[in-house]
C-alpha atoms as a PDB file:
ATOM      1  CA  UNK A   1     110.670  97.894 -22.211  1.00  0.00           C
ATOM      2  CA  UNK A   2     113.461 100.587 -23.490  1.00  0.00           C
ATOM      3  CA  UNK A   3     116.713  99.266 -23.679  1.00  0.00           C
ATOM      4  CA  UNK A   4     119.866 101.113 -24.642  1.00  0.00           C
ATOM      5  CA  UNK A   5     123.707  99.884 -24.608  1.00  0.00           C
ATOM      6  CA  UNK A   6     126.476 102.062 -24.102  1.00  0.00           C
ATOM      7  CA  UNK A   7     129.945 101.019 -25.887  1.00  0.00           C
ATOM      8  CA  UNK A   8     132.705 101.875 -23.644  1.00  0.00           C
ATOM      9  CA  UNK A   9     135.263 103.177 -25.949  1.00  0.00           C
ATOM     10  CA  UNK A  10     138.409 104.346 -22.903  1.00  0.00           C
ATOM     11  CA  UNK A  11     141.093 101.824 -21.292  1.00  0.00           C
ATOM     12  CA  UNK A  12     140.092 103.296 -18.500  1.00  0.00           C
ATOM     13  CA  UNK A  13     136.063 102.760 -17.851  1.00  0.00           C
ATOM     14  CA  UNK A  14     136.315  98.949 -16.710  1.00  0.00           C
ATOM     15  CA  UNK A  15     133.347  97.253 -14.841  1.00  0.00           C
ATOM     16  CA  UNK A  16     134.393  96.803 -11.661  1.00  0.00           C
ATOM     17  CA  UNK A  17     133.631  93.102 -11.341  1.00  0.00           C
ATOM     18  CA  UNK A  18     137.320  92.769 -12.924  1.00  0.00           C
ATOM     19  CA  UNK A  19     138.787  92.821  -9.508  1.00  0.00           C
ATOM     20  CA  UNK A  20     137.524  89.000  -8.816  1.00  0.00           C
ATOM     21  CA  UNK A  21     138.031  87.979 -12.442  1.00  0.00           C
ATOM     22  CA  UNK A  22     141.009  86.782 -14.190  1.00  0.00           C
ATOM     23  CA  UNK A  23     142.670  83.742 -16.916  1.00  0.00           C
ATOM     24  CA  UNK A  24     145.507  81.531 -15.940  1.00  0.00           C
ATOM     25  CA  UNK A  25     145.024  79.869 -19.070  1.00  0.00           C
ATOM     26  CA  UNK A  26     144.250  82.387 -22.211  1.00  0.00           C
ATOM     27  CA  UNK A  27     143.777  80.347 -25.561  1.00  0.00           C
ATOM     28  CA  UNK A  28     143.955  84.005 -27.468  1.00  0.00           C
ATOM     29  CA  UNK A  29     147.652  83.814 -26.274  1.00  0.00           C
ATOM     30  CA  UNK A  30     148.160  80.243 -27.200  1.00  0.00           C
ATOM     31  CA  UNK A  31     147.772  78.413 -23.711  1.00  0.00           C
ATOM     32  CA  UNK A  32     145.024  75.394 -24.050  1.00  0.00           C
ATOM     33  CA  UNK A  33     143.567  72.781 -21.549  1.00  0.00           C
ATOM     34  CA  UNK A  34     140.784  70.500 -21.359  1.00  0.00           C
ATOM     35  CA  UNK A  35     137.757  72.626 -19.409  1.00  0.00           C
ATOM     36  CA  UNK A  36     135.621  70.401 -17.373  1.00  0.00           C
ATOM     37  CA  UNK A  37     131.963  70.353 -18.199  1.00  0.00           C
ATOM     38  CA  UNK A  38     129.056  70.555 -16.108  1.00  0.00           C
ATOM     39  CA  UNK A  39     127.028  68.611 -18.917  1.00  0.00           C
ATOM     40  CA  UNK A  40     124.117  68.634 -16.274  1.00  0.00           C
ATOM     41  CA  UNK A  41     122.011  70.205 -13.770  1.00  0.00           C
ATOM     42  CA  UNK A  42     123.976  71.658 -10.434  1.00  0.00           C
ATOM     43  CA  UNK A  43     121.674  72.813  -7.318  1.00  0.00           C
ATOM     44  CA  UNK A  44     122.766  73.857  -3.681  1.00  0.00           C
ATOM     45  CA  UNK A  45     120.757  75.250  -1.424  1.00  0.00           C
ATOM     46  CA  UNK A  46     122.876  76.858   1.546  1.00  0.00           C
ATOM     47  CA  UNK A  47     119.506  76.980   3.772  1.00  0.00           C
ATOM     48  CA  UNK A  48     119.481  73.190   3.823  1.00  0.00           C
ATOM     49  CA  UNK A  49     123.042  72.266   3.537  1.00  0.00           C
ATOM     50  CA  UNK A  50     124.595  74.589   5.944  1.00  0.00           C
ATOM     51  CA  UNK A  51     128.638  74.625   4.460  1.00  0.00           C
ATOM     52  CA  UNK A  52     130.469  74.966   1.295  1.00  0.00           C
ATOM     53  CA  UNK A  53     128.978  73.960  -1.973  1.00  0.00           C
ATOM     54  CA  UNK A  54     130.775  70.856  -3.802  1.00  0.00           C
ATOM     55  CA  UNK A  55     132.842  71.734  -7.042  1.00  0.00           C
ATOM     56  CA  UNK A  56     133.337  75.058  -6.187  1.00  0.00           C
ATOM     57  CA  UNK A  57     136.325  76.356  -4.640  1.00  0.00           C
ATOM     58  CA  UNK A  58     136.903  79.895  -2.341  1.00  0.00           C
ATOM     59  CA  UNK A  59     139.704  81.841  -4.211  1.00  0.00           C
ATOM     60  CA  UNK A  60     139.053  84.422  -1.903  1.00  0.00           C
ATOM     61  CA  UNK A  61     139.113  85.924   1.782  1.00  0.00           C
ATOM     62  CA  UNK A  62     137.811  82.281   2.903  1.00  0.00           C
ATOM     63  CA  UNK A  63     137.603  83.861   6.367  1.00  0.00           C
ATOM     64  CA  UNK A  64     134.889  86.154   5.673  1.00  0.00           C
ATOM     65  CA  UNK A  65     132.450  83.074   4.573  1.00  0.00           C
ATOM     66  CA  UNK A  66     129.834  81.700   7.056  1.00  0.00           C
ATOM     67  CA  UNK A  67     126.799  79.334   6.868  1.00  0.00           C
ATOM     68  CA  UNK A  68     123.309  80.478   8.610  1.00  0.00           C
ATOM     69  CA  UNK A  69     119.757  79.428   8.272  1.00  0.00           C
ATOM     70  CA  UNK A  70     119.191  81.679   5.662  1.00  0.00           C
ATOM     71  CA  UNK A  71     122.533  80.607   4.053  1.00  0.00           C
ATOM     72  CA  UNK A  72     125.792  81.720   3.112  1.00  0.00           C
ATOM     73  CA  UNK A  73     127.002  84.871   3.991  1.00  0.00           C
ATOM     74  CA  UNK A  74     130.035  86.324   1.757  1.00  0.00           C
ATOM     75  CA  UNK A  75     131.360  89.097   4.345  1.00  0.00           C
ATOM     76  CA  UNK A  76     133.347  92.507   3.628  1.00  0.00           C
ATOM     77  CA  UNK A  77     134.793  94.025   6.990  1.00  0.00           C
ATOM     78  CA  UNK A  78     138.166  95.685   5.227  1.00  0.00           C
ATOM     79  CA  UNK A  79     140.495  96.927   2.858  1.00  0.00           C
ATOM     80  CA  UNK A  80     140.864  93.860   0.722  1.00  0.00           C
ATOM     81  CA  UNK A  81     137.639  91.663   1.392  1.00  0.00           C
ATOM     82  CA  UNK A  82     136.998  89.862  -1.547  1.00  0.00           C
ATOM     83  CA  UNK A  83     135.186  86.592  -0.529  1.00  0.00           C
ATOM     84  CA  UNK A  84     134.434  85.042  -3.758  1.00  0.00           C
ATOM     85  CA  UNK A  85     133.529  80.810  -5.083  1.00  0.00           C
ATOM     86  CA  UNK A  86     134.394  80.020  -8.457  1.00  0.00           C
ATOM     87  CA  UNK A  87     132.971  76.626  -9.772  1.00  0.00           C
ATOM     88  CA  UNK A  88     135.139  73.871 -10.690  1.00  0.00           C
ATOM     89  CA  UNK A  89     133.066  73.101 -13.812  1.00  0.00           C
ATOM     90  CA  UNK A  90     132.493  74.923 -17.249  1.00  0.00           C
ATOM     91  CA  UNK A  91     129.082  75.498 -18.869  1.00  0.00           C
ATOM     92  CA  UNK A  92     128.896  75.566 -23.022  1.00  0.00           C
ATOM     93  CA  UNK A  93     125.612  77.803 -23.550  1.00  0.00           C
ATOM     94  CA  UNK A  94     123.430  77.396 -19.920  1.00  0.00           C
ATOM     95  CA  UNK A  95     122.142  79.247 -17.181  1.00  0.00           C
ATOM     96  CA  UNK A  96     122.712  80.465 -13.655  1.00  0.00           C
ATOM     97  CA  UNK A  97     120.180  81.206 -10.632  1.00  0.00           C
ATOM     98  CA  UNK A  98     121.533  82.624  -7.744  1.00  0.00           C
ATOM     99  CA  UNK A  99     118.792  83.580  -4.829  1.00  0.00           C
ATOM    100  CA  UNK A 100     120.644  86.462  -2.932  1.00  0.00           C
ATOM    101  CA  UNK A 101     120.149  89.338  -1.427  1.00  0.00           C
ATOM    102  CA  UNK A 102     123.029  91.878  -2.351  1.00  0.00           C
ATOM    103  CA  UNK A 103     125.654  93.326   0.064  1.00  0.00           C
ATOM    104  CA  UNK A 104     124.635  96.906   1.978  1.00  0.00           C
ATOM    105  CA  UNK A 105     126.603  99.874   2.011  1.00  0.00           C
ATOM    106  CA  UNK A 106     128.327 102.579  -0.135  1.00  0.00           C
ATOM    107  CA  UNK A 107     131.325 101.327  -1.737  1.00  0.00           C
ATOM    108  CA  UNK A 108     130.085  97.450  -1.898  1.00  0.00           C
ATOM    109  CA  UNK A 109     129.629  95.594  -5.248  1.00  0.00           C
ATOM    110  CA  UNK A 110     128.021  91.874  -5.081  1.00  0.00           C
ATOM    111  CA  UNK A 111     128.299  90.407  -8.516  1.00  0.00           C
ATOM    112  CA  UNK A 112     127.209  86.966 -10.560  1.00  0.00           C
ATOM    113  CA  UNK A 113     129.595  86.472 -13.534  1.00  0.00           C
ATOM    114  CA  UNK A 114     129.643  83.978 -15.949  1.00  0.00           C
ATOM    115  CA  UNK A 115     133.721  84.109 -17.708  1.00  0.00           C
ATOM    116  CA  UNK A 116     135.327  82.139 -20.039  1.00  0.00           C
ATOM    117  CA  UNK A 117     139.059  81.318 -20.282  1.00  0.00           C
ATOM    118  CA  UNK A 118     139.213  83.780 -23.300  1.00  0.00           C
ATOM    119  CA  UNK A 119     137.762  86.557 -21.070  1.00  0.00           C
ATOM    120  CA  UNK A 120     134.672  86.714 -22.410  1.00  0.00           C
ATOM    121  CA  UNK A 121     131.885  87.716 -20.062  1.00  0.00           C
ATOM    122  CA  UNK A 122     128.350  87.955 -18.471  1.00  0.00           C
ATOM    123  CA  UNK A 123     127.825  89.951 -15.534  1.00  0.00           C
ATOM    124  CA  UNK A 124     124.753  90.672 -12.923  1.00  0.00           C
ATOM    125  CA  UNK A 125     125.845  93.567 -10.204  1.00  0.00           C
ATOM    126  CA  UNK A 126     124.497  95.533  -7.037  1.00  0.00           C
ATOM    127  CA  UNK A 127     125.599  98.584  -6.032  1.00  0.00           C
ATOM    128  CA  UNK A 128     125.685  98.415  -1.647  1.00  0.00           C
ATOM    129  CA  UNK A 129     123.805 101.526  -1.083  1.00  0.00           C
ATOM    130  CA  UNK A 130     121.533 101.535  -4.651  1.00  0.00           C
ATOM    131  CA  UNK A 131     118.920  98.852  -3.597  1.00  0.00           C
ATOM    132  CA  UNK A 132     116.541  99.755  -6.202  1.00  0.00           C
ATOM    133  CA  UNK A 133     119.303  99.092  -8.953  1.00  0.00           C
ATOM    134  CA  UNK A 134     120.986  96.015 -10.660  1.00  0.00           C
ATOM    135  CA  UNK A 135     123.360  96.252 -13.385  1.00  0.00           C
ATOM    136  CA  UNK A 136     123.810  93.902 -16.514  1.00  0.00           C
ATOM    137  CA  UNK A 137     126.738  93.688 -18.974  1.00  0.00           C
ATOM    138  CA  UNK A 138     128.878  92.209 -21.028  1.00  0.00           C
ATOM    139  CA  UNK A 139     132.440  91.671 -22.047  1.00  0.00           C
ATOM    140  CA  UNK A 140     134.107  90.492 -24.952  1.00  0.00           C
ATOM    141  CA  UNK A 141     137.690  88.481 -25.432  1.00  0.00           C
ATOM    142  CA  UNK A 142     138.298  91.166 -21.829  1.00  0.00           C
ATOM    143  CA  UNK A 143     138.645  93.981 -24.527  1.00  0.00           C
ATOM    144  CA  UNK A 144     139.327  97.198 -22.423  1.00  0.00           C
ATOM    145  CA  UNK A 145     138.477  99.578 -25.104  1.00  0.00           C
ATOM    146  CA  UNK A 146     135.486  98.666 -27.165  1.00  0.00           C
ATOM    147  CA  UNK A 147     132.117  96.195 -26.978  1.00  0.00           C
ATOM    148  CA  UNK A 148     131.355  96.659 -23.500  1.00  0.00           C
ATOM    149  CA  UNK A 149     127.535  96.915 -22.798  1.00  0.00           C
ATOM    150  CA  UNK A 150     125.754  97.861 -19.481  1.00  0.00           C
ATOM    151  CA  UNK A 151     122.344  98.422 -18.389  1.00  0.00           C
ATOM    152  CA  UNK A 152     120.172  99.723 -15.446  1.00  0.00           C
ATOM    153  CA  UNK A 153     117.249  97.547 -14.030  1.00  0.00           C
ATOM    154  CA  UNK A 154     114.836  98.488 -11.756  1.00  0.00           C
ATOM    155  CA  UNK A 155     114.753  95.839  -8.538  1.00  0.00           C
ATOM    156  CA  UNK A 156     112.112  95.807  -5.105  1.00  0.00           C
ATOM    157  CA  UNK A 157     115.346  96.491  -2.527  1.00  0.00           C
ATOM    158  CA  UNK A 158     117.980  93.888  -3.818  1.00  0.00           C
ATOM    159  CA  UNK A 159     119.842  94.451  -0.323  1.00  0.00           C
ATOM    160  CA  UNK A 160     116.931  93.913   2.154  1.00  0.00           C
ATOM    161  CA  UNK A 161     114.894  91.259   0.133  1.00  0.00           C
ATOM    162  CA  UNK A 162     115.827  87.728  -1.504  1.00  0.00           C
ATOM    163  CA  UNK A 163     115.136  87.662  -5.420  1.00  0.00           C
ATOM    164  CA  UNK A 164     116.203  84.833  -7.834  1.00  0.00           C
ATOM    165  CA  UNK A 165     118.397  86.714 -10.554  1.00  0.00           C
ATOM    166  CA  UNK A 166     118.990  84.377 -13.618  1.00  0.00           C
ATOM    167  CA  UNK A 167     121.305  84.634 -16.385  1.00  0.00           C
ATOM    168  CA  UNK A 168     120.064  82.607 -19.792  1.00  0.00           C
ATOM    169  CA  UNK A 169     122.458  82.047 -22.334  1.00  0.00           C
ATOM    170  CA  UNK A 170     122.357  80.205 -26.180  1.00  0.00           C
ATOM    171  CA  UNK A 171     123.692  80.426 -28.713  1.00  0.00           C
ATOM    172  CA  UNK A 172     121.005  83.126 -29.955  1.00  0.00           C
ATOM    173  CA  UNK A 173     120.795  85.413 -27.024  1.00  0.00           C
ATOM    174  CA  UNK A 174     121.511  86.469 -23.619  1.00  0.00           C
ATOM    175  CA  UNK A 175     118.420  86.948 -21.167  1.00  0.00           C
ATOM    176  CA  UNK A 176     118.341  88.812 -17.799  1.00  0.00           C
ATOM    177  CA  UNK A 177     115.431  87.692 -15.565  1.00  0.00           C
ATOM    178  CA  UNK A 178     114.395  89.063 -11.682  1.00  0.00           C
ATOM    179  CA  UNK A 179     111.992  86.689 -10.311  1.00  0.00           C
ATOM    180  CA  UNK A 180     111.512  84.792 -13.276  1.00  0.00           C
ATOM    181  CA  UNK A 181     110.290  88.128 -14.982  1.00  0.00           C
ATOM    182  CA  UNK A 182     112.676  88.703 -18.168  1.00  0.00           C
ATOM    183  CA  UNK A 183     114.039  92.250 -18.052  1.00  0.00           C
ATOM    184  CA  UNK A 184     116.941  92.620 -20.787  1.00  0.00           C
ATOM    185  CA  UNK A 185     118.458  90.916 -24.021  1.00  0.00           C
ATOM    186  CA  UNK A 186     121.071  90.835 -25.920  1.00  0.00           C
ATOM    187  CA  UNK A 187     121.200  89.032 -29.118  1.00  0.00           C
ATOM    188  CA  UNK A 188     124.252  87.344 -31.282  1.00  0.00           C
ATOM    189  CA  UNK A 189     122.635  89.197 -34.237  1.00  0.00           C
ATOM    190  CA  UNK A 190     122.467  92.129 -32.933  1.00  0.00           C
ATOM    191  CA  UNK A 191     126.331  91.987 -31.013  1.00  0.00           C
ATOM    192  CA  UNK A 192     127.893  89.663 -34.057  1.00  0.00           C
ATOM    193  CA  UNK A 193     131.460  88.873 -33.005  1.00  0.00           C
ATOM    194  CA  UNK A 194     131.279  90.814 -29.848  1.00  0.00           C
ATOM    195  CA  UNK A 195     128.468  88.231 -28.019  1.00  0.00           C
ATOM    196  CA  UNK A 196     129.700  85.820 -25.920  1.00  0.00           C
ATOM    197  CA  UNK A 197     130.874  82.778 -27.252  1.00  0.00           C
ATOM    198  CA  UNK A 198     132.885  80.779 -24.793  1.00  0.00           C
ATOM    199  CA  UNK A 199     132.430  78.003 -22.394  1.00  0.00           C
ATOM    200  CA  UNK A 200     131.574  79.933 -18.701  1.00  0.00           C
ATOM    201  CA  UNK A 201     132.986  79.189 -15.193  1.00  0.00           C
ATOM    202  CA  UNK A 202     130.558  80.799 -12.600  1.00  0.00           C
ATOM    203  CA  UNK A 203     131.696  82.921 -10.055  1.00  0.00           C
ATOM    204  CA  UNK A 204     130.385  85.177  -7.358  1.00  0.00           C
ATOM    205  CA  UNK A 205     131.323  87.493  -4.082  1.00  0.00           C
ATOM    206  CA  UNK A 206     131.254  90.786  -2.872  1.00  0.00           C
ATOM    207  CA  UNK A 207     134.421  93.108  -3.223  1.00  0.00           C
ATOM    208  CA  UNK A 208     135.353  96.234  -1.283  1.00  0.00           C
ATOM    209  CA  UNK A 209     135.122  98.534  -4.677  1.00  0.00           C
ATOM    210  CA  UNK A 210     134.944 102.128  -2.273  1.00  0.00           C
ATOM    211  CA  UNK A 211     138.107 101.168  -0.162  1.00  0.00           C
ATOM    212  CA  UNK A 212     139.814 104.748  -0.108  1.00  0.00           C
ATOM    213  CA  UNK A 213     142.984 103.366  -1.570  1.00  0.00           C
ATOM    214  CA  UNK A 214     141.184 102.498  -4.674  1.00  0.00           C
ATOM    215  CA  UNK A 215     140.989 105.317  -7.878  1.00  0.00           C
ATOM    216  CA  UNK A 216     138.369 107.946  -7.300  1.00  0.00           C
ATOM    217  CA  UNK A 217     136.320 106.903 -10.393  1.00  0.00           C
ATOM    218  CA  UNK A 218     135.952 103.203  -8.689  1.00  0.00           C
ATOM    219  CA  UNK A 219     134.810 105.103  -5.325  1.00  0.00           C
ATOM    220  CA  UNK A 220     132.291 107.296  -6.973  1.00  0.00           C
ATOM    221  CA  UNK A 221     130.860 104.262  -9.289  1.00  0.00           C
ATOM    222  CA  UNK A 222     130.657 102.165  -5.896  1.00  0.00           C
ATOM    223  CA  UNK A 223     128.397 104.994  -4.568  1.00  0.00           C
ATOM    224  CA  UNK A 224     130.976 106.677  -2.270  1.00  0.00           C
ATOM    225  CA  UNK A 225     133.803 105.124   0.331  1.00  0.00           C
ATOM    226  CA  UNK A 226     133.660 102.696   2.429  1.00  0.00           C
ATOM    227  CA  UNK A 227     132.715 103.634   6.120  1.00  0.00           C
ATOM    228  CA  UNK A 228     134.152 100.253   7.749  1.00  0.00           C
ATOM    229  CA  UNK A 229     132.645 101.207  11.179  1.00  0.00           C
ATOM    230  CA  UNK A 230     128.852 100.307  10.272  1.00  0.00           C
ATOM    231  CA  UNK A 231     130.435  96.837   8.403  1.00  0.00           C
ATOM    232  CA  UNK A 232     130.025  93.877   8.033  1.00  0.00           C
ATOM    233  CA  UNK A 233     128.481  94.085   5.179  1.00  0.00           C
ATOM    234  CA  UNK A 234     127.297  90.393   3.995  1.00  0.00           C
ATOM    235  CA  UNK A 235     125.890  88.943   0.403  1.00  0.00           C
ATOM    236  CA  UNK A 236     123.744  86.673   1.654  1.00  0.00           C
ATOM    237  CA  UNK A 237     123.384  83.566  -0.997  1.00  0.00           C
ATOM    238  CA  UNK A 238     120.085  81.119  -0.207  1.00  0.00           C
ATOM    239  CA  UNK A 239     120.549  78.696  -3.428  1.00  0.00           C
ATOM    240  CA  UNK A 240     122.384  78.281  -6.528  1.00  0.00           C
ATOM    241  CA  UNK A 241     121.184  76.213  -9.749  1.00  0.00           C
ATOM    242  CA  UNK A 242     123.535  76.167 -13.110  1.00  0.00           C
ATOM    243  CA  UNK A 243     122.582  74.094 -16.180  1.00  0.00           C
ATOM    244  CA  UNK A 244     124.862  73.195 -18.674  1.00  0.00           C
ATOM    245  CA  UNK A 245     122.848  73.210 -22.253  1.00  0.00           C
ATOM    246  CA  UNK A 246     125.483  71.444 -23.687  1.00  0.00           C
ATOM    247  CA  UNK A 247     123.686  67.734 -22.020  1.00  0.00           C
ATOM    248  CA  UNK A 248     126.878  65.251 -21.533  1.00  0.00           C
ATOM    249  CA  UNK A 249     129.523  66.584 -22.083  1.00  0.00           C
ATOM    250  CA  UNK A 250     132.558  66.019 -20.333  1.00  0.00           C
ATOM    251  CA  UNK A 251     134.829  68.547 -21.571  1.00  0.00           C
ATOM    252  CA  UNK A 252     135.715  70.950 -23.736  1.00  0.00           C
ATOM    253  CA  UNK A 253     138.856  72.553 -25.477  1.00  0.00           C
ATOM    254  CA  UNK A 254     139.753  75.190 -27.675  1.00  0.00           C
ATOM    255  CA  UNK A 255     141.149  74.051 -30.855  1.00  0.00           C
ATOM    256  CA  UNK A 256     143.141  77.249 -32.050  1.00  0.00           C
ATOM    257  CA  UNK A 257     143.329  80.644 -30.657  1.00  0.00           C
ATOM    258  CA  UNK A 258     140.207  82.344 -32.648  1.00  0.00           C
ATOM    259  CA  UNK A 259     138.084  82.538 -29.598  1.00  0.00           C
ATOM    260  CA  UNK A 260     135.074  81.500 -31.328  1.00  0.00           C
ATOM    261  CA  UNK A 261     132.043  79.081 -30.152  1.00  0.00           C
ATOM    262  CA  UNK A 262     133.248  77.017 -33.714  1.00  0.00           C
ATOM    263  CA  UNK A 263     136.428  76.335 -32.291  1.00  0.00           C
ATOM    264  CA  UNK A 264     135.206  74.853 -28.949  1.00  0.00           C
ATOM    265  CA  UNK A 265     135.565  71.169 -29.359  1.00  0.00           C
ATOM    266  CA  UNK A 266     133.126  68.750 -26.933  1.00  0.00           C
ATOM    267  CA  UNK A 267     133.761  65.546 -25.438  1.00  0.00           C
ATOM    268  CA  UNK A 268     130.831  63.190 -24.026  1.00  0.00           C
ATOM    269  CA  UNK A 269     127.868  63.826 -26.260  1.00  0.00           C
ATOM    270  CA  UNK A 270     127.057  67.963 -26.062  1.00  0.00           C
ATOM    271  CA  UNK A 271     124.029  68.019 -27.853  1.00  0.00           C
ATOM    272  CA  UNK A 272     122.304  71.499 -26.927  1.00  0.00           C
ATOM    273  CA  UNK A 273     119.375  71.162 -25.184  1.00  0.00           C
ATOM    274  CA  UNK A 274     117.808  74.200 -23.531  1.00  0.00           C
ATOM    275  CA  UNK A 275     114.658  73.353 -21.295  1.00  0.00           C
ATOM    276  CA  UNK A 276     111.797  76.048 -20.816  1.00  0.00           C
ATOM    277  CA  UNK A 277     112.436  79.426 -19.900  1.00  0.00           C
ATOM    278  CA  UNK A 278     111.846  80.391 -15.989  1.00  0.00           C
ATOM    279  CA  UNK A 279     108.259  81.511 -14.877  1.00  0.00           C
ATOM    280  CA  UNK A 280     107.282  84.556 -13.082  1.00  0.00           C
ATOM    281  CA  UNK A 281     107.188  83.648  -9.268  1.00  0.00           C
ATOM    282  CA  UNK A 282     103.521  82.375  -8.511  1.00  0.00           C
ATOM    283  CA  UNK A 283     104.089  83.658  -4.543  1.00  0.00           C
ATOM    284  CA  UNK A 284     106.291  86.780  -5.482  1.00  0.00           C
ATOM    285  CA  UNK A 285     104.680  90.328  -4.006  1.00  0.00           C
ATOM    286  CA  UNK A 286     107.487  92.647  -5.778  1.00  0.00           C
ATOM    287  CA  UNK A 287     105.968  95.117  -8.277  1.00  0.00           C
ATOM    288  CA  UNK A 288     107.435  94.618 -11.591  1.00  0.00           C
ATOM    289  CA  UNK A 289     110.820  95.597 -12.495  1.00  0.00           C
ATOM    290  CA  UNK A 290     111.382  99.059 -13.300  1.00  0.00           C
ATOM    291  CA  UNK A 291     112.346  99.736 -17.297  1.00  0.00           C
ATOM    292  CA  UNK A 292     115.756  99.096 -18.188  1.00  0.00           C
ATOM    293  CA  UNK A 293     117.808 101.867 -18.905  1.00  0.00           C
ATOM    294  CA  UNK A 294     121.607 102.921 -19.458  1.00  0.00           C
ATOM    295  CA  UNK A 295     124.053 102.976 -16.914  1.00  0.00           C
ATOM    296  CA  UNK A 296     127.090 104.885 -16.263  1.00  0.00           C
ATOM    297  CA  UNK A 297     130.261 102.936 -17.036  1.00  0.00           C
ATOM    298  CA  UNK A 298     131.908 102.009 -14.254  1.00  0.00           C
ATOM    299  CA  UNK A 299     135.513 102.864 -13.794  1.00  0.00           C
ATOM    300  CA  UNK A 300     138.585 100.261 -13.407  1.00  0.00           C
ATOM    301  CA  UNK A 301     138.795  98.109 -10.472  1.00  0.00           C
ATOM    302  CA  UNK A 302     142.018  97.761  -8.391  1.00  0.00           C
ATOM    303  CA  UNK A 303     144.649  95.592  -9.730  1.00  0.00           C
ATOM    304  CA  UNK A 304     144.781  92.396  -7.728  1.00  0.00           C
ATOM    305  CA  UNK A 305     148.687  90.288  -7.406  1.00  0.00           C
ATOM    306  CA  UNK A 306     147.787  86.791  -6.202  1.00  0.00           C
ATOM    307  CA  UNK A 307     144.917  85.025  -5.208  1.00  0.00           C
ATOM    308  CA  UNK A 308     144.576  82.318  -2.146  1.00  0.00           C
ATOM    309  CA  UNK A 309     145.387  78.629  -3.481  1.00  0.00           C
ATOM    310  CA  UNK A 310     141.682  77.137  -3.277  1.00  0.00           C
ATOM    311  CA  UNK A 311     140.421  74.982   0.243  1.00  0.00           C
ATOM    312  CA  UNK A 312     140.846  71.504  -0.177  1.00  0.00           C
ATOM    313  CA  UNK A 313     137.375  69.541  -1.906  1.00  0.00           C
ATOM    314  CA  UNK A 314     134.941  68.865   0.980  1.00  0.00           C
ATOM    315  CA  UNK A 315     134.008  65.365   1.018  1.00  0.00           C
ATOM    316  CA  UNK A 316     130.211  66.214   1.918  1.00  0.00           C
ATOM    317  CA  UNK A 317     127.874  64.399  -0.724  1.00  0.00           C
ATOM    318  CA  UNK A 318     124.725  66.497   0.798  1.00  0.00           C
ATOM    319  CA  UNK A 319     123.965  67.852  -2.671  1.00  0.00           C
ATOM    320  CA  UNK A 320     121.779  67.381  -5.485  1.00  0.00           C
ATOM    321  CA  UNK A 321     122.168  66.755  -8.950  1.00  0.00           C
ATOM    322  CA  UNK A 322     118.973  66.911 -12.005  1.00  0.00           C
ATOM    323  CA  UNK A 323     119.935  64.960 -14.478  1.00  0.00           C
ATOM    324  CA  UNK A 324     118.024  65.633 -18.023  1.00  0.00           C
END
């Protein structure tokens, strides 16, 4: 498999997953708090459990979220949309599965990110009306100028189709997977300071990225405007699993502004533990992915003011936990 970064080196060429990611707390600037820790195993499936997930929150457009049979649906109907859950919980080296199918439509962007207080970054992304496409990249520290890497990967119709995307991170490396096939990675050795280091809160949501108000460069990235007339247009989420590698912790906390993974200090045991890599899917039917290749850097999202005060904590219990 080929696989070649691109280093975006203007202010102004900004994934577009920005627009639902932010830090109220940024230890580069000298702000520090105790980040709760997963220190475990986290699984909900929305088919089964029909409402909102426990320990995450909607920051976002909490109208536009719905429960079906086939699970949540993360709706964009106009200017603004932006229905998006951010966990409560950090992970220190872990991974994500999300089993989705992606938002339809020119101008929509679905997106799994994995951010860190510092800004630092792991993204998966769909373009609405590029089903055959999913982007990968990277941030570092939310540098805007420099150490910025994206990819395109091949997928069987990410809008009209489920597939389990999953995000693997270590301290070594960063794997992509689609259907528990691995199809990109980034090393620390290759990346050095630029990898990311961090503990991760998980987010994900669509966002209306080809609104007309937005720049022209976020339009054309988005593939084209938004025609709100054929809308909604719904990410559809069937299950989420996120494992913290760091097994018992409790919390974590940067001890001084560096932004390094030596500087992250862990409460309640920690000890890295990853289990076994993910397996192809035995009952999967979609031809392998497509080669990975480079992908044209997305311009700057719009800038966002405020975000919704979260819903208050559901008391349902309906949800699983693995323990290791």
């Amino acid at each position: 498999m080929q696989v070649r970064s691109f280093i975006l080196i203007a202010a102004g060429l900004l994934p577009a997953v920005l627009a639902q990611t932010s830090s109220d707390c940024n230890p580069l600037k000298g702000c520090f708090k105790d980040d709760p820790a997963l220190g475990t195993t986290y699984t909900w499936d929305y088919t089964k459990n029909q409402g909102q997930a426990p320990r995450f929150d909607i920051v976002s457009s909490a109208s536009r979220i719905s429960y079906r049979e086939d699970g949540m649906h993360m709706s964009v109907q106009m200017k603004g949309d932006s229905p998006t859950l951010q966990s409560h919980f950090y992970i220190f080296w872990g991974r994500a599965e999300i089993v989705m199918k992606a938002g339809p439509g020119a101008g929509i962007v679905s997106s799994l990110v994995f951010q860190s207080d510092v800004l630092d970054e792991i993204d998966v992304e769909f373009i609405g009306n590029q089903p055959g496409n999913v982007q990968t990249n990277i941030f570092s520290k939310g540098n805007q100028d420099v150490h910025i890497y994206g990819a395109n990967t091949g997928v069987a119709d990410a809008v009209g189709v489920f597939h389990k995307y999953t995000v693997d991170w270590t301290p070594e490396q960063i794997v992509w997977y689609i259907d528990g096939n691995p199809v990109r990675t980034l090393t620390r050795a290759s990346l050095g300071d630029v990898y990311p280091q961090t503990p991760m809160q998980i987010k994900f949501g669509p966002w209306a990225a080809g609104d007309p108000s937005n720049p022209p460069g976020t339009i054309e990235w988005a593939g084209g405007p938004i025609d709100y007339s054929l809308g909604p247009f719904d990410m559809v989420v069937a299950s989420l699993t996120v494992i913290d590698y760091s097994t018992g912790a409790t919390k974590y906390r940067y001890k001084d502004s560096s932004g390094s993974s030596a500087s992250i200090e862990i409460t309640g045991g920690g000890s890295v533990n990853p289990p076994p890599q993910p397996q192809p899917e035995p009952t999967s039917t979609s031809p392998p992915p497509a080669p990975t290749t480079t992908s044209k850097p997305p311009p700057p999202p719009p800038t966002t003011t405020s975000t919704p005060p979260p819903p208050p904590t559901p008391t349902n219990d309906n949800f699983d936990y693995d323990f290791f």
